[in-house]
Protein backbone atom coordinates (compact mmCIF):
# COMPACT_ATOMS: atom_id res chain seq x y z
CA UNK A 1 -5.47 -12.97 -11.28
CA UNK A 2 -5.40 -12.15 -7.85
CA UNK A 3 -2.21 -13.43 -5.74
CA UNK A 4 -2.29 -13.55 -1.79
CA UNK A 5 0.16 -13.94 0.62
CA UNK A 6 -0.60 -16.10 3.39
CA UNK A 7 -0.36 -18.22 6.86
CA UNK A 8 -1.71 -20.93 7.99
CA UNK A 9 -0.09 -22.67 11.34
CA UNK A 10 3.46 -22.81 10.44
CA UNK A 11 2.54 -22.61 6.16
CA UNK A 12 3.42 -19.11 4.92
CA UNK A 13 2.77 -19.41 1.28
CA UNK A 14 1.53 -17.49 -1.96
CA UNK A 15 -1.88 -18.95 -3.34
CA UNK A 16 -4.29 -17.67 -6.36
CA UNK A 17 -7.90 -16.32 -5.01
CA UNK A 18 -10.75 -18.91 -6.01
CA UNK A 19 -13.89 -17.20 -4.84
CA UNK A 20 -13.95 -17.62 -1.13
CA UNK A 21 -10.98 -20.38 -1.60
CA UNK A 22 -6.97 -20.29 -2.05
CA UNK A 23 -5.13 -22.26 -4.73
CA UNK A 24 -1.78 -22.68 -2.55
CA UNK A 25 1.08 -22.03 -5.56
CA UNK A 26 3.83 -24.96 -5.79
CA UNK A 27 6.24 -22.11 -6.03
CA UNK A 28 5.71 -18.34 -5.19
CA UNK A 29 6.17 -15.48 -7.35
CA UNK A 30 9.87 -14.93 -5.83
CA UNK A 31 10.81 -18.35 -6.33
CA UNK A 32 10.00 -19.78 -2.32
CA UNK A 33 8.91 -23.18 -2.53
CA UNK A 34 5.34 -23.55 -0.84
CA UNK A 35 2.67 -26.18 -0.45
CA UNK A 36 1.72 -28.24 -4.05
CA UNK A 37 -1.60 -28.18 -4.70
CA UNK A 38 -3.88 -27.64 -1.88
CA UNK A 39 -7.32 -25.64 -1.63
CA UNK A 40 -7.97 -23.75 1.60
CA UNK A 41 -11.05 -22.15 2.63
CA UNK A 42 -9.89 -17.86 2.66
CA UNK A 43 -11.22 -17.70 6.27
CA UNK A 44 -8.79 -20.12 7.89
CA UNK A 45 -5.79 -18.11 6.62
CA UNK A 46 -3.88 -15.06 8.15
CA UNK A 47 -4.05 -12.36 5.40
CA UNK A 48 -0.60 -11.16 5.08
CA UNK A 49 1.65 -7.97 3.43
CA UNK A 50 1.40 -8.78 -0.05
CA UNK A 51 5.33 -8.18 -0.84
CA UNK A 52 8.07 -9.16 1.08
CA UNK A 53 10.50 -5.51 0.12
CA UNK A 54 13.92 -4.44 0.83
CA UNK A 55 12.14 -0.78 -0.22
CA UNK A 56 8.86 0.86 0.65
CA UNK A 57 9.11 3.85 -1.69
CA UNK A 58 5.70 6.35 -1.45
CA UNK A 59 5.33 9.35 -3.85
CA UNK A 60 4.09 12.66 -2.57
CA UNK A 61 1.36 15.47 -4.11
CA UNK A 62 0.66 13.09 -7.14
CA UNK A 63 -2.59 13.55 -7.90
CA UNK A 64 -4.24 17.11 -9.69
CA UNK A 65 -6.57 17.46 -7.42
CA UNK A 66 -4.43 16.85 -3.74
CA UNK A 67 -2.54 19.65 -5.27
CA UNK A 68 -5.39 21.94 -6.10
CA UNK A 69 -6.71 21.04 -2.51
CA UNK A 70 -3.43 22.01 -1.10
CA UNK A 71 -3.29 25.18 -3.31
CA UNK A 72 0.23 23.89 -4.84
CA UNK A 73 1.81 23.78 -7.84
CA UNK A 74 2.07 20.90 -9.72
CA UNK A 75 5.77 19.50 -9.53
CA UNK A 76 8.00 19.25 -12.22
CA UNK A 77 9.26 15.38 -10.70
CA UNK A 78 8.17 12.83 -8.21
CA UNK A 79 8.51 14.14 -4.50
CA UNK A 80 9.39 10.94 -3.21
CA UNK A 81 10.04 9.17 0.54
CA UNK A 82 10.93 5.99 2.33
CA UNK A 83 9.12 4.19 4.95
CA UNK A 84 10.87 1.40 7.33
CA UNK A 85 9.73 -2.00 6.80
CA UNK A 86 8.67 -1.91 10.51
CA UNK A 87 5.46 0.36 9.45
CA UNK A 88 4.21 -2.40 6.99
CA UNK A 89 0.41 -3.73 8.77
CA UNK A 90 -1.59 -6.40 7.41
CA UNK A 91 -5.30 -6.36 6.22
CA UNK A 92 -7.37 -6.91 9.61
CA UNK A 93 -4.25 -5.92 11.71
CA UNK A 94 -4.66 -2.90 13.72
CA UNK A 95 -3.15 0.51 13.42
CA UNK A 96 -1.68 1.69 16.33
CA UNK A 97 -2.47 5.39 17.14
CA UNK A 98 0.98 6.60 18.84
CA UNK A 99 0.90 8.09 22.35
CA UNK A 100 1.77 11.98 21.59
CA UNK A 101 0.68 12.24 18.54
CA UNK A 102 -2.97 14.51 18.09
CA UNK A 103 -3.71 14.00 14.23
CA UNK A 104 -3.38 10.83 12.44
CA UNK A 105 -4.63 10.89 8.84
CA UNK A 106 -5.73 8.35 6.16
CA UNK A 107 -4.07 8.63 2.87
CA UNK A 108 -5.84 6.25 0.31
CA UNK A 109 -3.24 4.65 -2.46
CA UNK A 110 -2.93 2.69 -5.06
CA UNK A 111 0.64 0.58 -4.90
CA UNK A 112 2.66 -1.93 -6.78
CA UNK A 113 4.97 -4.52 -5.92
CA UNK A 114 8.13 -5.06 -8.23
CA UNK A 115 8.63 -8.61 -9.41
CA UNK A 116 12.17 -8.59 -10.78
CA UNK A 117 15.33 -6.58 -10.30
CA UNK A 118 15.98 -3.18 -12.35
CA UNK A 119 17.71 -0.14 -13.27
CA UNK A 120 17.06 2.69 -15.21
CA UNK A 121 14.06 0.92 -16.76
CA UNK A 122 12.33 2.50 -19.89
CA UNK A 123 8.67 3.95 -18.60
CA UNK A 124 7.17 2.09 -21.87
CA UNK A 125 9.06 -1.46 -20.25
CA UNK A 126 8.05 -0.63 -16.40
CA UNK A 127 5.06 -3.35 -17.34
CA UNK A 128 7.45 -6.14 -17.35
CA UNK A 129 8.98 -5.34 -13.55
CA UNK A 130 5.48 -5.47 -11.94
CA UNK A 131 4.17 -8.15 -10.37
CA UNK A 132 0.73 -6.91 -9.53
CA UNK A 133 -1.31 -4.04 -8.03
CA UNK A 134 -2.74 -3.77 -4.66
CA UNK A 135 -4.65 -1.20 -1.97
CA UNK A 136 -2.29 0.69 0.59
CA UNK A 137 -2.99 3.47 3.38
CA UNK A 138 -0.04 5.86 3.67
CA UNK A 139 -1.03 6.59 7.74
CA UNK A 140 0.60 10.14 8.27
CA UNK A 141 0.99 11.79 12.02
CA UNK A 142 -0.52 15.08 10.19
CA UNK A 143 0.64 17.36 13.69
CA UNK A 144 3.98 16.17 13.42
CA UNK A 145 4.49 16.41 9.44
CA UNK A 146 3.66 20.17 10.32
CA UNK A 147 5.90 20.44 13.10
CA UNK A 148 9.38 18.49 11.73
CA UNK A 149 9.00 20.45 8.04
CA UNK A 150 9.85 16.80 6.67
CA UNK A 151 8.25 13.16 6.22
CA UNK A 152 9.99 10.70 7.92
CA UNK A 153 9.01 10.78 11.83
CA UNK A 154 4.94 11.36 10.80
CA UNK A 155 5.23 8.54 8.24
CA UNK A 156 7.25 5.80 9.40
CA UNK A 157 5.45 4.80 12.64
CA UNK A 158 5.10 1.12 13.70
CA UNK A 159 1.82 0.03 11.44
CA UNK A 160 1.71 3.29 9.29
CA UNK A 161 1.67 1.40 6.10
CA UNK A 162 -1.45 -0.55 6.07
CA UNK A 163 -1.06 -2.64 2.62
CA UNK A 164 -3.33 -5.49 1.30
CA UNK A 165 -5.02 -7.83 0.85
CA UNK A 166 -3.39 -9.36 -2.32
CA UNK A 167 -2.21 -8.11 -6.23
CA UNK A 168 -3.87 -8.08 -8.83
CA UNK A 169 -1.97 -8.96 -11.85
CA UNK A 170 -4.40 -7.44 -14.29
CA UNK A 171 -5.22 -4.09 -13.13
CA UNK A 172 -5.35 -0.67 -15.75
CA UNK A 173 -3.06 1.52 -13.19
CA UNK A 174 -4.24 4.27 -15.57
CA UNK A 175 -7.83 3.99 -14.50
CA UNK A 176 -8.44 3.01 -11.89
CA UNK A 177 -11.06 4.76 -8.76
CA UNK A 178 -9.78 5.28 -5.45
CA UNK A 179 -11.47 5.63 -2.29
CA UNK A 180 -11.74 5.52 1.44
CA UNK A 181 -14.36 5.05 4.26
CA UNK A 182 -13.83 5.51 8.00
CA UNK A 183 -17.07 3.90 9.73
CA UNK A 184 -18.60 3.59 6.40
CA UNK A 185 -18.78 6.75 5.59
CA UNK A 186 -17.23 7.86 1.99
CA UNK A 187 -13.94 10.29 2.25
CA UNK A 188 -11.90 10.14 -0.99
CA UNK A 189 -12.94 9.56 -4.18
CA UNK A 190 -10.83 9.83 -6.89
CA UNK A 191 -8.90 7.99 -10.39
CA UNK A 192 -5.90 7.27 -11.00
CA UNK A 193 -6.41 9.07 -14.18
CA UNK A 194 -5.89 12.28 -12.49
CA UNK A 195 -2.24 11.08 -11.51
CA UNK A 196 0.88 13.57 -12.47
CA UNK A 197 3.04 11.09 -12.79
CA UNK A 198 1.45 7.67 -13.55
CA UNK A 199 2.44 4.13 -12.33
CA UNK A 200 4.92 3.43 -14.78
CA UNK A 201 6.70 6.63 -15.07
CA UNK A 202 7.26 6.05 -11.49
CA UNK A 203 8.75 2.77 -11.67
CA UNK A 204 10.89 4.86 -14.39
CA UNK A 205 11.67 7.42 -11.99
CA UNK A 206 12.49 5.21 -8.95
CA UNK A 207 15.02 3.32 -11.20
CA UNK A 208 16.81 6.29 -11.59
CA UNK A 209 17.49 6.64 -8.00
CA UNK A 210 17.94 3.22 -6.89
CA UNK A 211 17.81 -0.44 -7.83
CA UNK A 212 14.28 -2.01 -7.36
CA UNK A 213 14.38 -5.20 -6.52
CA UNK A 214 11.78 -8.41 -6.18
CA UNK A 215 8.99 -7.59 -3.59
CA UNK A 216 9.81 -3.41 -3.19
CA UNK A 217 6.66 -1.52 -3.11
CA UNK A 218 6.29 1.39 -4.91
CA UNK A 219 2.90 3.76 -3.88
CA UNK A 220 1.57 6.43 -6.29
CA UNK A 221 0.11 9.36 -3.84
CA UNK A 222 -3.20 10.21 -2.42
CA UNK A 223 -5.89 11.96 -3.83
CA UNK A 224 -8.15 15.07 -2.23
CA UNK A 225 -10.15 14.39 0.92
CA UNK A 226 -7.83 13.05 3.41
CA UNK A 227 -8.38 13.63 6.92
CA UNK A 228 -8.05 12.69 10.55
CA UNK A 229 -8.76 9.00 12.30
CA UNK A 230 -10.14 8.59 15.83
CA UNK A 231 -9.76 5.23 18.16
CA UNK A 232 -12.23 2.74 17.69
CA UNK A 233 -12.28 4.06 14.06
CA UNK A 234 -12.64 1.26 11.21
CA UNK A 235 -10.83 2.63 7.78
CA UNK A 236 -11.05 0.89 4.34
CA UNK A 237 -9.32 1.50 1.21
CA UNK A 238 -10.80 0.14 -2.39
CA UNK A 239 -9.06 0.33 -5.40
CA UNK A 240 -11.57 -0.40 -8.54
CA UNK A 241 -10.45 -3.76 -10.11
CA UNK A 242 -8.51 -5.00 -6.59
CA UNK A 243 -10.74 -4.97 -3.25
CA UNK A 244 -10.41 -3.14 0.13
CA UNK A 245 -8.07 -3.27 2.63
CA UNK A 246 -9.30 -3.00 5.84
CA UNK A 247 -7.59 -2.10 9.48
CA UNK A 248 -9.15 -0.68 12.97
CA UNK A 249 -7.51 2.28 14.76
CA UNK A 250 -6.28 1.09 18.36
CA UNK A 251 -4.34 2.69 21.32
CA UNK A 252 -1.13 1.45 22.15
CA UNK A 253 -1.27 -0.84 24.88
CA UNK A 254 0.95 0.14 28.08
CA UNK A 255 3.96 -2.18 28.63
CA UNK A 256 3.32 -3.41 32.66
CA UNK A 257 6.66 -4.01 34.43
């Protein structure tokens, strides 16, 4: 089953994907009361972030072959990293490229949005805390990554966390392919069964550190073949079993007194 998030005029509501329709849901997967009922047409809604978080949590150098790339060892635990809820971009919304900054990579992802509140979970329970998989684009200011030694300045940019369009509920996070295209044009190509540390033993992991709660997005790493996006640029990521999330690459527009 595929859950979106939505808008439509003042509506905001969760719906199930018909096709090219939307079954509005009486009540959302966190318990928000929505519309009863109602069939809309997918093209007269406002695709939005799939997850409403209190927690964007990404994981880095998680796949075998990012690290073989990279000529690193494999860790021993997650390397993981916060982004601000400010970064979070919808499918179709643009990504701003930030004045200053002269690399700005694609990182294609497969994520997962928690649907109830836990600690310390088990790794064989982490199945019961997710509410569905989706497609997300950890946009990293490569230059600046290089220059600070640390994550959080090239990663936490207004619209570096591209996320979309909607869970799916059913997905095999274990195998799973993962790709991306700017223009088109193939760069990644991967599974999820190269992972280190798979989906659940990162839910697992993150539990450890902190409570999850409803809505907190969790993101497993990037495979091999990430690289640099231009202006005017059109990148997609596709997760087998979900869809592609789509955004353009736009300057930021100067602020006129």
């Amino acid at each position: 089953m595929k859950l979106i998030r939505f808008a439509k005029g003042r509506l905001i509501g969760w719906g199930v994907m018909e096709g090219d329709f939307v079954r509005v849901l009486r009540q959302g997967p966190f318990g928000r009361i929505a519309h009863e009922g109602s069939r809309i047409r997918l093209s007269r809604l406002r695709v939005l972030v799939p997850a409403e978080p209190r927690a964007i949590v990404l994981v880095g150098l998680n796949y075998r072959d990012h690290a073989r790339e990279l000529n690193m060892p494999i860790p021993a635990e997650p390397i993981i990293f916060l982004k601000p809820l400010s970064a979070l971009c919808c499918h179709r919304q643009p990504i701003i490229y930030p004045e200053g900054v002269r690399q700005m990579d694609y990182e294609a992802e497969l994520a997962l949005v928690i649907k109830k509140s836990g600690r310390n979970i088990p790794a064989d329970a982490a199945g019961k805390y997710i509410l569905g998989y989706t497609c997300l684009n950890d946009v990293t200011a490569r230059d600046l990554q290089k220059k600070d030694g640390q994550w959080t300045r090239s990663k936490s940019f207004d619209t570096f966390c591209p996320i979309g369009p909607w869970l799916e509920t059913e997905l095999d996070p274990d195998n799973a392919r993962v790709r991306s295209y700017v223009n088109g044009k193939l760069r990644q190509n991967s599974s999820t069964a190269d992972l280190i540390f798979s989906a659940h033993q990162l839910v697992s992991f993150i539990s450890r550190v902190m409570t999850l709660q409803p809505g907190d997005i969790i993101s497993t790493g990037t495979p091999s073949g990430v690289g640099p996006l231009q202006i005017g640029d059109r990148v997609e990521i596709e997760v087998e079993g979900i869809g592609r999330l789509t955004n353009s690459v736009q300057a930021r527009r100067s602020h006129k007194l």
